[in-house]
Every structure is written in structure tokens, then in C-alpha cells.
Protein backbone atom coordinates (compact mmCIF):
# COMPACT_ATOMS: atom_id res chain seq x y z
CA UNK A 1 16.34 60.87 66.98
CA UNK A 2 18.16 59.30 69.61
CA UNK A 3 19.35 62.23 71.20
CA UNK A 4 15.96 63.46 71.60
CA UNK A 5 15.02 60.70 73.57
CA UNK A 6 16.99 61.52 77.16
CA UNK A 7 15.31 65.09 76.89
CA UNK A 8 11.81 63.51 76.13
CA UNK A 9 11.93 61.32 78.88
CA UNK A 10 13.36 64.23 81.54
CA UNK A 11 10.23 65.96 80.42
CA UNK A 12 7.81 63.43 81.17
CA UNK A 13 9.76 62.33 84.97
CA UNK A 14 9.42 66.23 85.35
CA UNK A 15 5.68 66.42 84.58
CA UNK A 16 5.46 63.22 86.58
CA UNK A 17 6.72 64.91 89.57
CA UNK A 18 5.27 68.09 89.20
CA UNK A 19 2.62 69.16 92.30
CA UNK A 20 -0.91 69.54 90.66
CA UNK A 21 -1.83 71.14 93.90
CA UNK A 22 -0.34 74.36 95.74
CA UNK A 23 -1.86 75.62 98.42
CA UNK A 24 -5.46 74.54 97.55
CA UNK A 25 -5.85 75.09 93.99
CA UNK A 26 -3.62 73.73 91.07
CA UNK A 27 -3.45 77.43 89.13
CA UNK A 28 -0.92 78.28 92.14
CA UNK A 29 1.39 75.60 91.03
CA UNK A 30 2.87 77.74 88.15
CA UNK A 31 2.75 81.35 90.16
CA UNK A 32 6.14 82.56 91.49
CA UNK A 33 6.41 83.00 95.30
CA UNK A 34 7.08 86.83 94.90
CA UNK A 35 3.61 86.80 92.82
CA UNK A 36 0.88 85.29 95.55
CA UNK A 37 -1.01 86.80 98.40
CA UNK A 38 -0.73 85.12 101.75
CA UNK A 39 -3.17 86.01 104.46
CA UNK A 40 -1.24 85.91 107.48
CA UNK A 41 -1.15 86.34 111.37
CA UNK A 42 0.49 88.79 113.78
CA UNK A 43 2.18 87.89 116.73
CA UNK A 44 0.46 84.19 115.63
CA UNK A 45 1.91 82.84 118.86
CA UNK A 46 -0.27 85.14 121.52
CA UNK A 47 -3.17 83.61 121.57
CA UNK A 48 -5.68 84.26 124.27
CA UNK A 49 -7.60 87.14 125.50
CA UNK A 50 -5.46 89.64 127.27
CA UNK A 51 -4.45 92.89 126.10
CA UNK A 52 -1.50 91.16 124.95
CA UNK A 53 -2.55 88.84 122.51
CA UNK A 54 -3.53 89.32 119.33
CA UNK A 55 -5.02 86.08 118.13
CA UNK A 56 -7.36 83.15 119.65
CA UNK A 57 -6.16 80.10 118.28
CA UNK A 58 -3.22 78.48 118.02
CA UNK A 59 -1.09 77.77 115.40
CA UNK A 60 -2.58 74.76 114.20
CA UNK A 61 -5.69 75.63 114.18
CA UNK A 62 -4.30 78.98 112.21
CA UNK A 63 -2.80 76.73 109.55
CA UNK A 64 -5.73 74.71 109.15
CA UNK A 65 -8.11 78.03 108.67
CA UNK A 66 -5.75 78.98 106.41
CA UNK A 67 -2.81 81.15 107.53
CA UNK A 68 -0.21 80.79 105.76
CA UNK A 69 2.15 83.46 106.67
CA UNK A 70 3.18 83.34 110.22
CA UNK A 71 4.92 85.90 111.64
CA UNK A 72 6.86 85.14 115.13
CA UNK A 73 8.62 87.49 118.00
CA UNK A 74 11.61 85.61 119.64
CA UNK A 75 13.24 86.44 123.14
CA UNK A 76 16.08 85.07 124.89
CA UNK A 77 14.92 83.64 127.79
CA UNK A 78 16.98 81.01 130.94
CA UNK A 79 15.79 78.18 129.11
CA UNK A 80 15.59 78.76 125.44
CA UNK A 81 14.38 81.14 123.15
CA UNK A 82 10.74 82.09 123.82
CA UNK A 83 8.07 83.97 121.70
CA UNK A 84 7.21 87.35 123.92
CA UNK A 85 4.84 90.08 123.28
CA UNK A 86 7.82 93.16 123.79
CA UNK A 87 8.77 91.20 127.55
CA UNK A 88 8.41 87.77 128.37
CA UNK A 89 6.71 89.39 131.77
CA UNK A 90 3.44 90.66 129.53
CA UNK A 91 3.05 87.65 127.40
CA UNK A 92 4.83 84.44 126.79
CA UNK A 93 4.13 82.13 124.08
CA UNK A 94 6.79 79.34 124.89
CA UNK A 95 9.38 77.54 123.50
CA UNK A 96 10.25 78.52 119.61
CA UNK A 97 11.05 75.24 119.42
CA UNK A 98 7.90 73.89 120.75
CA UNK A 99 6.41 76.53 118.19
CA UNK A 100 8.50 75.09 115.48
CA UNK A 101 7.57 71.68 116.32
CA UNK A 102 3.52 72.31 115.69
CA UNK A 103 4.27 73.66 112.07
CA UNK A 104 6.28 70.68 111.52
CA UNK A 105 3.70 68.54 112.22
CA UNK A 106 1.27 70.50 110.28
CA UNK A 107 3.78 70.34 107.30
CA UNK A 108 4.33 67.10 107.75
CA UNK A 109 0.56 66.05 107.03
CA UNK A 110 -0.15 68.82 104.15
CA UNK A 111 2.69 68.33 102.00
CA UNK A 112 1.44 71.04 99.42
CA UNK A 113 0.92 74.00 100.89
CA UNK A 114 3.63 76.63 101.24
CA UNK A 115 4.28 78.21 104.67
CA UNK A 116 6.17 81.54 105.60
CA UNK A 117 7.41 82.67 108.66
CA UNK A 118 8.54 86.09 109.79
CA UNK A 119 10.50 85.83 112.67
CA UNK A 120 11.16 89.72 114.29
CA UNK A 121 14.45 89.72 116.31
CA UNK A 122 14.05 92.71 118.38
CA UNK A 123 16.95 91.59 120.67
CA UNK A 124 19.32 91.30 117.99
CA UNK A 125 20.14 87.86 118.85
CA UNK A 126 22.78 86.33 116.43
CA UNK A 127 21.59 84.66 113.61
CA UNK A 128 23.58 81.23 114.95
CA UNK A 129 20.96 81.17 118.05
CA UNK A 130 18.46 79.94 116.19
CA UNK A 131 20.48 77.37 113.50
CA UNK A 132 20.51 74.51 116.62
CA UNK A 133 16.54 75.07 117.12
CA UNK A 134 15.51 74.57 113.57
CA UNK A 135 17.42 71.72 113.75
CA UNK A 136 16.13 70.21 117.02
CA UNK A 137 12.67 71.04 115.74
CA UNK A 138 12.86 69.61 112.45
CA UNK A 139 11.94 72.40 110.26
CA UNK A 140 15.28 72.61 108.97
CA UNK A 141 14.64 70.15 106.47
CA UNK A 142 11.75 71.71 105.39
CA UNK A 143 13.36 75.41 105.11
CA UNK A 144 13.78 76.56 101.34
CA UNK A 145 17.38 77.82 100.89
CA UNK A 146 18.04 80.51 98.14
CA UNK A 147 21.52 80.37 96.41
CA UNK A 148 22.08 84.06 97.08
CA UNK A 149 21.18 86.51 100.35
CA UNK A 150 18.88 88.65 97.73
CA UNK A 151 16.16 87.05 95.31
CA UNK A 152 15.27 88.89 92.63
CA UNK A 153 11.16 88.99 92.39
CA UNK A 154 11.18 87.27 88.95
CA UNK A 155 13.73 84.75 90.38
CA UNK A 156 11.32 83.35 93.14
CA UNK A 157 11.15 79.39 92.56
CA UNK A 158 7.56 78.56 92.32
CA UNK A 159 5.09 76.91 94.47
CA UNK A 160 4.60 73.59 92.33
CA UNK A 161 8.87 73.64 92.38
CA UNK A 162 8.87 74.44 96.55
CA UNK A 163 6.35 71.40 97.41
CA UNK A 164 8.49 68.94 94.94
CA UNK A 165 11.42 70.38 96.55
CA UNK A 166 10.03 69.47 99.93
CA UNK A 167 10.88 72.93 100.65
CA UNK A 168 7.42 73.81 101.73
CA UNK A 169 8.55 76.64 104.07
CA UNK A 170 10.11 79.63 103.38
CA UNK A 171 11.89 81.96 106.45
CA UNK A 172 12.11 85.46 106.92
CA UNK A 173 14.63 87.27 109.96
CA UNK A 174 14.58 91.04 109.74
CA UNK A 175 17.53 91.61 111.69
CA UNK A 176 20.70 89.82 111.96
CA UNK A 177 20.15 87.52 108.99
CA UNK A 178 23.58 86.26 107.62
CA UNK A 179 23.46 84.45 104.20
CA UNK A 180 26.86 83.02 104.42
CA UNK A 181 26.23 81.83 108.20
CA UNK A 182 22.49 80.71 108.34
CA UNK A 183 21.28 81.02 104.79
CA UNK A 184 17.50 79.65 105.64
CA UNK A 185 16.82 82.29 107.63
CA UNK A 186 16.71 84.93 104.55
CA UNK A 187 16.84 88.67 105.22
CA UNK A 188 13.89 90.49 105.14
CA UNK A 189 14.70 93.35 104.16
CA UNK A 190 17.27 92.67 101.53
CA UNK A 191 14.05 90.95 99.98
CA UNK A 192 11.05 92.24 101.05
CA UNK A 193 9.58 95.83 102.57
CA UNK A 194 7.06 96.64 104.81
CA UNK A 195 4.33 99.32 105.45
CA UNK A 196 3.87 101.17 109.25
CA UNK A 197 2.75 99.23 112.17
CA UNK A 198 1.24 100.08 115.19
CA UNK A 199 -1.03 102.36 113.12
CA UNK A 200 -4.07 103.82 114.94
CA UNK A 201 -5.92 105.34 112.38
CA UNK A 202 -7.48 103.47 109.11
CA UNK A 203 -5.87 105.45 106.38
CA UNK A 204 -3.52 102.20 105.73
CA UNK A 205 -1.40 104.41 103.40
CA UNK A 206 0.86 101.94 101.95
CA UNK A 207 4.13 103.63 102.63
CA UNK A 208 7.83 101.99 102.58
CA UNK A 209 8.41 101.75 106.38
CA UNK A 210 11.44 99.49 106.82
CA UNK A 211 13.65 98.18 103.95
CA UNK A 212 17.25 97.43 103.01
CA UNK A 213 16.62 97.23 99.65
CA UNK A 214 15.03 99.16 96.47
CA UNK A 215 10.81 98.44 96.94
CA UNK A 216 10.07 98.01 93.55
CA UNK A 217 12.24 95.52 92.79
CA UNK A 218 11.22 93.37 96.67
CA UNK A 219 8.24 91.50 97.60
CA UNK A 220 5.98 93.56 100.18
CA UNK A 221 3.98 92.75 103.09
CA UNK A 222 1.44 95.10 105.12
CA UNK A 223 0.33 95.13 108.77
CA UNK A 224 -3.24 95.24 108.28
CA UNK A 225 -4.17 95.56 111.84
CA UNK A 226 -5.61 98.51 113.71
CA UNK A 227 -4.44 99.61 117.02
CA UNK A 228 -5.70 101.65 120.35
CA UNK A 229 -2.78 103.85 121.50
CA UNK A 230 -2.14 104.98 124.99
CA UNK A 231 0.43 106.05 127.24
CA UNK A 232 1.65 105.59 130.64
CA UNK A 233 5.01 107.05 132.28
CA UNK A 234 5.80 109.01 129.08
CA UNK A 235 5.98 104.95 127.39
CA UNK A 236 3.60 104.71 124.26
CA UNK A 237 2.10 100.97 123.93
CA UNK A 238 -0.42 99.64 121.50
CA UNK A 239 -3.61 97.25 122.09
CA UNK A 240 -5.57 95.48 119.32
CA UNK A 241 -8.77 97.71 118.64
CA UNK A 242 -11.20 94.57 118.95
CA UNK A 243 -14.11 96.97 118.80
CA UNK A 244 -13.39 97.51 115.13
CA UNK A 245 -12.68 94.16 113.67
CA UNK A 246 -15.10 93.25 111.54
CA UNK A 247 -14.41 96.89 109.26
CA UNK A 248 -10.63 95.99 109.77
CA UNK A 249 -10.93 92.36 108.86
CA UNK A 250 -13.79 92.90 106.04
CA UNK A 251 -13.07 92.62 101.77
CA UNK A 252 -14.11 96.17 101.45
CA UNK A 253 -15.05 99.30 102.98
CA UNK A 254 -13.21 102.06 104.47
CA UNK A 255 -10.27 101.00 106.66
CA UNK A 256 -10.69 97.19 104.81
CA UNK A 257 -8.17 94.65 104.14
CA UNK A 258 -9.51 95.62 100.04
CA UNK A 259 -9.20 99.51 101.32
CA UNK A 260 -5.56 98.90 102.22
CA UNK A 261 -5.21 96.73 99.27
CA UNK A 262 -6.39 99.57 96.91
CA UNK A 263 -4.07 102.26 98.25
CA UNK A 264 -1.26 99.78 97.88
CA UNK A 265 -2.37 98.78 94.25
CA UNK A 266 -2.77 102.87 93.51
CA UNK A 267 0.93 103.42 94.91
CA UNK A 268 2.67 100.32 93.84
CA UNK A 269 0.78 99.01 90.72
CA UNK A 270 0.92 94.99 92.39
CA UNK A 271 -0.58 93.17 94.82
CA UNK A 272 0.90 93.00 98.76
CA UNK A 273 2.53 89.44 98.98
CA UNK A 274 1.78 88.96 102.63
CA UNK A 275 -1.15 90.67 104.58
CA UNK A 276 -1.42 90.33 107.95
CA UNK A 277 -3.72 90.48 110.51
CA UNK A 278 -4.85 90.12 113.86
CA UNK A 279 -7.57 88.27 114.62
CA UNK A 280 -8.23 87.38 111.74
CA UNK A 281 -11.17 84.88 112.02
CA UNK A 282 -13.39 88.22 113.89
CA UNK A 283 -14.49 88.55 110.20
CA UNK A 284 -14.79 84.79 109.28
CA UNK A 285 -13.76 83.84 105.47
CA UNK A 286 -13.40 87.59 104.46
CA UNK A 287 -9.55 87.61 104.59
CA UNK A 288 -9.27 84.35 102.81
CA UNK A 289 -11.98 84.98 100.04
CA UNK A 290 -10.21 88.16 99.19
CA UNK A 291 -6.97 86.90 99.02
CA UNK A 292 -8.76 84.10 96.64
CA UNK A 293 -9.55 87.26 94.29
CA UNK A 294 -6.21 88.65 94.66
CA UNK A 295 -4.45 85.19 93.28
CA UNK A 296 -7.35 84.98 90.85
CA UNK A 297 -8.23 81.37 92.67
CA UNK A 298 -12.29 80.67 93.81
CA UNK A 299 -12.93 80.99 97.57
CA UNK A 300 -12.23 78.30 100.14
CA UNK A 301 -14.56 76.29 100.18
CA UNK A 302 -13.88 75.56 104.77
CA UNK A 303 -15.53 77.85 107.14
CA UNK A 304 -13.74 79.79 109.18
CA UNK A 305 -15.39 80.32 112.83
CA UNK A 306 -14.31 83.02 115.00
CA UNK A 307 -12.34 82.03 118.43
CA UNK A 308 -13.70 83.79 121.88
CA UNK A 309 -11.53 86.72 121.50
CA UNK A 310 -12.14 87.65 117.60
CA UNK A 311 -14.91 89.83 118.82
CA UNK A 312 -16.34 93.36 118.03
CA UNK A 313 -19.23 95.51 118.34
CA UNK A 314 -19.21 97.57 114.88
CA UNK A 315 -20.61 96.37 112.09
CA UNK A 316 -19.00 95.98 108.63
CA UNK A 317 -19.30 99.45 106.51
CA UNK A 318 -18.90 101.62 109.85
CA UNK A 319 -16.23 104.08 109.90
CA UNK A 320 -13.13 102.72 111.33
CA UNK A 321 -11.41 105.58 112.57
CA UNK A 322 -9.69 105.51 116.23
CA UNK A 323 -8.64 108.43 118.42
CA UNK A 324 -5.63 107.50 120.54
CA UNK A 325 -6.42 108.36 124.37
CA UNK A 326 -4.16 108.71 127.63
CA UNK A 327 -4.56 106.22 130.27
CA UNK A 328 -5.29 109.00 132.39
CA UNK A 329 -7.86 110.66 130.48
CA UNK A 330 -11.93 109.85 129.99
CA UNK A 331 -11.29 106.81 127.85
CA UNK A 332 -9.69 105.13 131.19
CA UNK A 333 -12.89 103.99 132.45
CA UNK A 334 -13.67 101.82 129.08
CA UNK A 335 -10.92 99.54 130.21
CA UNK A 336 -12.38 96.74 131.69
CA UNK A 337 -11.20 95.37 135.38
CA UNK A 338 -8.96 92.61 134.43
CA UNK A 339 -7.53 94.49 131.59
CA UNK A 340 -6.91 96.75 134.44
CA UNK A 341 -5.30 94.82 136.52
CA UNK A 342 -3.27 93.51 133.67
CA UNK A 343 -1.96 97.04 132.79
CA UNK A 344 -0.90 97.37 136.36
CA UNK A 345 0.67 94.06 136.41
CA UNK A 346 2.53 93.34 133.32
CA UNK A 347 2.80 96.62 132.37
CA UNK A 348 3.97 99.09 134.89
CA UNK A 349 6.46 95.43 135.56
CA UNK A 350 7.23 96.16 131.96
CA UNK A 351 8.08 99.81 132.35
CA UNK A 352 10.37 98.93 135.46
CA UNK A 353 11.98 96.38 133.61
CA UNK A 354 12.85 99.47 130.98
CA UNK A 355 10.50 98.77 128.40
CA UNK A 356 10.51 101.60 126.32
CA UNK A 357 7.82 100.65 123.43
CA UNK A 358 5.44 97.94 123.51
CA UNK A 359 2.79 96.17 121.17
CA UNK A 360 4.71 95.45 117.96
């Protein structure tokens, strides 16, 4: 009898600490990482309304609406690293650390929610640039660490075990990740796939577009976002397509965040882990009710209100398809003045500066 009573009383401490909330509802608590769907935003740092940006609020206000997979673009820059749309010339977000320093703060006052963040490293910039920034931020302490450079999707901790853990956010690098040298910064692909980007029709076909690893043993996430192509110089860039939005950003319906869902579902037999989107207010709780649904949770009960640049003219249910145009062709004129003068700004500057593809 008395050896029973040590493991009776590790059971109750452990019940004790246990997080009866994750993420807004207590039936998360028990679900694995690799088995929830997190609505999240592209490019979450450009925010504003030029052809650039691809979101209207900032991070904080993100987190709050309930974002919770952030995904970043970082750029070496004279003073630090910064978070740039392709070149720091067509859109700068700041400091990453600055960035880093808003989540923190977020963190800091909603202890139970869980918090990813993809961080693209299209320069290739060693993984021991960014250790001294999460450090100077403060995130590092926050940063779940796995014990090996490639998890396993049944070997996820859960969310009830990352908010005890105080390990409330979770860190993705896609290239340049080294386990043995940063190991908070996981690697992306070793652990997780992703479908096409920069897509300009609304097919959303759910292929593997960039992995390391073996798909149906990795998490997933999918760019749910439509885009307008053009080209200029013989250089291809990408803007948001605002005009379709709310079919883009809707539960269901051709070209849908459910429509993208479903072909994933058909082709992969789960759900996507991280979905994201830009703009995603434009369609106000429709990302965040379905993602409820998905992780078999009830809707949120906030109100998400759409930002001055989460706009568009077709209604949900229209067809969402997009024909890609030339700059120089009939669809020039439908490009406003300043987005004009923006184009001849930042982006021929881009195109001198060598820019070869644009708009991730």
C-alpha cells in the first residue's frame, strides 16, 4: 500500500497542474499539436494597404482575433534583421525583434493559447542569426524545444502539456534550420509539408509542394490565399486578389477555405494543421468558425471585424476563378493610380535591385 502512495500523489500534482484551457476550449487540452487546425496569417507582418501587404492589422490585433499561426519573412538588413515583402525597398515590416517583442507580450498575458510561427528564410541566413534575437526579445523562453530535429506526428506533446510547459510557442525555419545548433527553430520541412503558393487560380489542389520528409508521416499546412499574376521585364510577381476575398476567405463554396479543405481531406484522408490566409478578417468569423468544426470545438464566441484593406466586391458563392494578365495588356488600366505609382516605385527599384520573383 505504501508504495502506491508516491504514484497516487504524482497523479493528483499532475491533474493539479494540468491546463483546463487550450486555446479557448478545454477539449484542445488532450489533442496532439500535429492533430489541430490553426487559422493563420501570411506575411502577418505587412500590414497596410499597398500592393505589398497582405494583411490590415497588426500582430496583436491578429492574435487577439484569433491567429494563431504566424508566418514571418526575415531579411538582413544595416541594422538588424527586418521582415520584407521579397526587398526591404517594396515593403518593410521592421525589426524581427520588435516583431518578436509584440508576441511576447501577447504571450505573456494569454498564458494558454499555443502560438506558431513560420519564419521563411529566403536569404539563407544562418540559423545562428537569429539565436541572439530570440533571446533579446524574450521569446526564447517561451520556444518549445523537441528532443530530436524530426517529430514524429503521434509524438507531438500536447497543448494542455505545451501551456504547463510554458512552452506556449512553437517555431518553424524552412531553410537553414540546424537541430544541433539552434534546436527551437525546428525544420520545416523535416516536419511538416506544404501545398503551392502564389496560386492564381481556385482549384487549391492540395499537392506536396516543398518537403524534406515523407508527407504522410508530417504535419501539413496550405496557402489558402488567391493571387493576381502579372509580369513586368520578363519578372513574374504576385498581388493579393482583394476582389475575391470573401469566396477565398468563406467556409464553403468553390475556391473556399472548406473547398481547399475537401480536396485536401479527399487526397490526404486528415485535416491541414495550419491554413493560412491573407486577409483573413475580409470574411469576418468564417475562417475561425470553420476551423472550430475542423477541431470539433463550438465557434468563437468574439467578432471578428474586417480592417480597411480586407475588402472585396464579390459576394460569397461567386466563382472565384482569376485570369493572370500582363502589365501591359487591357487589365493595366484596373490598376488604380497609387498602386501605379507603387509598381513604378518599388517595383521597377525591385527589378534593378535583381529581384527575380516577388510576392511569396
Amino acid at each position: 500500500m505504501f508504495s502506491l502512495l508516491p504514484l497516487t500523489a504524482l497523479a493528483l500534482l499532475s491533474s493539479t497542474l494540468a491546463a483546463d484551457t487550450c486555446n479557448g476550449h478545454a477539449e484542445l487540452c488532450s489533442k496532439l499539436y500535429s492533430n489541430v487546425t490553426f487559422i493563420g496569417a501570411h506575411d502577418s507582418y505587412a500590414v497596410g494597404d499597398g500592393l505589398a501587404d497582405n494583411q490590415d492589422k497588426n500582430v496583436t490585433a491578429q492574435l487577439n482575433d484569433g491567429i494563431r499561426t504566424l508566418q514571418l519573412q526575415a531579411h538582413n538588413a544595416s541594422d538588424g534583421v527586418h521582415l520584407c515583402h521579397t526587398s526591404c525597398s517594396l515593403q518593410d515590416g521592421g525589426l524581427l525583434s520588435n516583431y518578436f517583442e509584440s508576441v511576447v507580450s501577447w504571450i505573456s498575458s494569454n498564458p494558454n493559447d499555443v502560438v506558431t510561427i513560420v519564419l521563411t528564410n529566403p536569404e539563407n541566413l544562418p540559423v545562428t542569426t537569429y539565436s541572439p534575437i530570440l533571446t533579446s526579445s524574450g521569446i526564447d523562453q517561451y520556444m518549445y524545444q523537441p528532443s530530436s530535429s524530426a517529430i514524429g506526428l503521434s509524438d507531438w506533446p500536447t497543448l494542455g502539456e505545451l501551456i504547463d510547459q510554458k512552452k506556449n510557442v512553437v517555431a518553424f525555419l524552412d531553410y537553414q534550420a540546424n537541430f544541433d545548433t539552434e534546436p527551437r527553430l525546428i525544420d520545416e520541412f523535416s516536419n511538416m509539408w506544404e501545398d503551392a503558393y502564389n496560386v492564381v487560380d481556385a482549384s487549391f489542389g492540395c499537392s506536396v509542394n516543398r518537403t524534406s520528409g515523407s508527407p504522410s508521416a508530417q504535419m501539413y499546412l496550405i496557402n489558402h490565399y488567391l493571387d493576381s499574376s502579372y509580369s513586368l521585364g520578363g519578372t513574374e510577381f504576385w498581388i493579393p486578389n482583394k476582389d475575391q476575398l470573401n469566396v477565398t476567405n468563406s467556409e464553403s463554396g468553390d475556391g473556399s477555405i472548406g473547398f481547399h479543405v475537401g480536396n485536401c481531406l479527399n487526397l490526404w484522408g486528415r485535416n491541414p494543421n495550419h491554413i493560412l490566409l491573407d486577409f483573413y478578417d475580409a470574411a469576418s468569423n468564417a475562417p475561425f468558425d470553420l476551423a472550430a468544426s475542423l477541431n470539433g470545438v463550438s465557434a468563437p464566441i468574439n467578432t471578428v471585424t474586417a480592417g480597411s484593406g480586407a475588402t472585396a466586391s464579390i459576394t460569397s458563392g461567386a466563382s472565384a476563378s482569376v485570369s493572370q494578365s500582363s502589365l501591359k495588356s487591357s487589365a493595366m488600366p484596373s490598376l488604380n493610380t497609387r498602386a501605379g505609382l507603387y509598381l513604378g516605385s518599388g517595383m521597377i527599384g525591385a527589378l534593378l535591385l535583381g529581384v527575380g520573383r516577388t510576392f511569396m
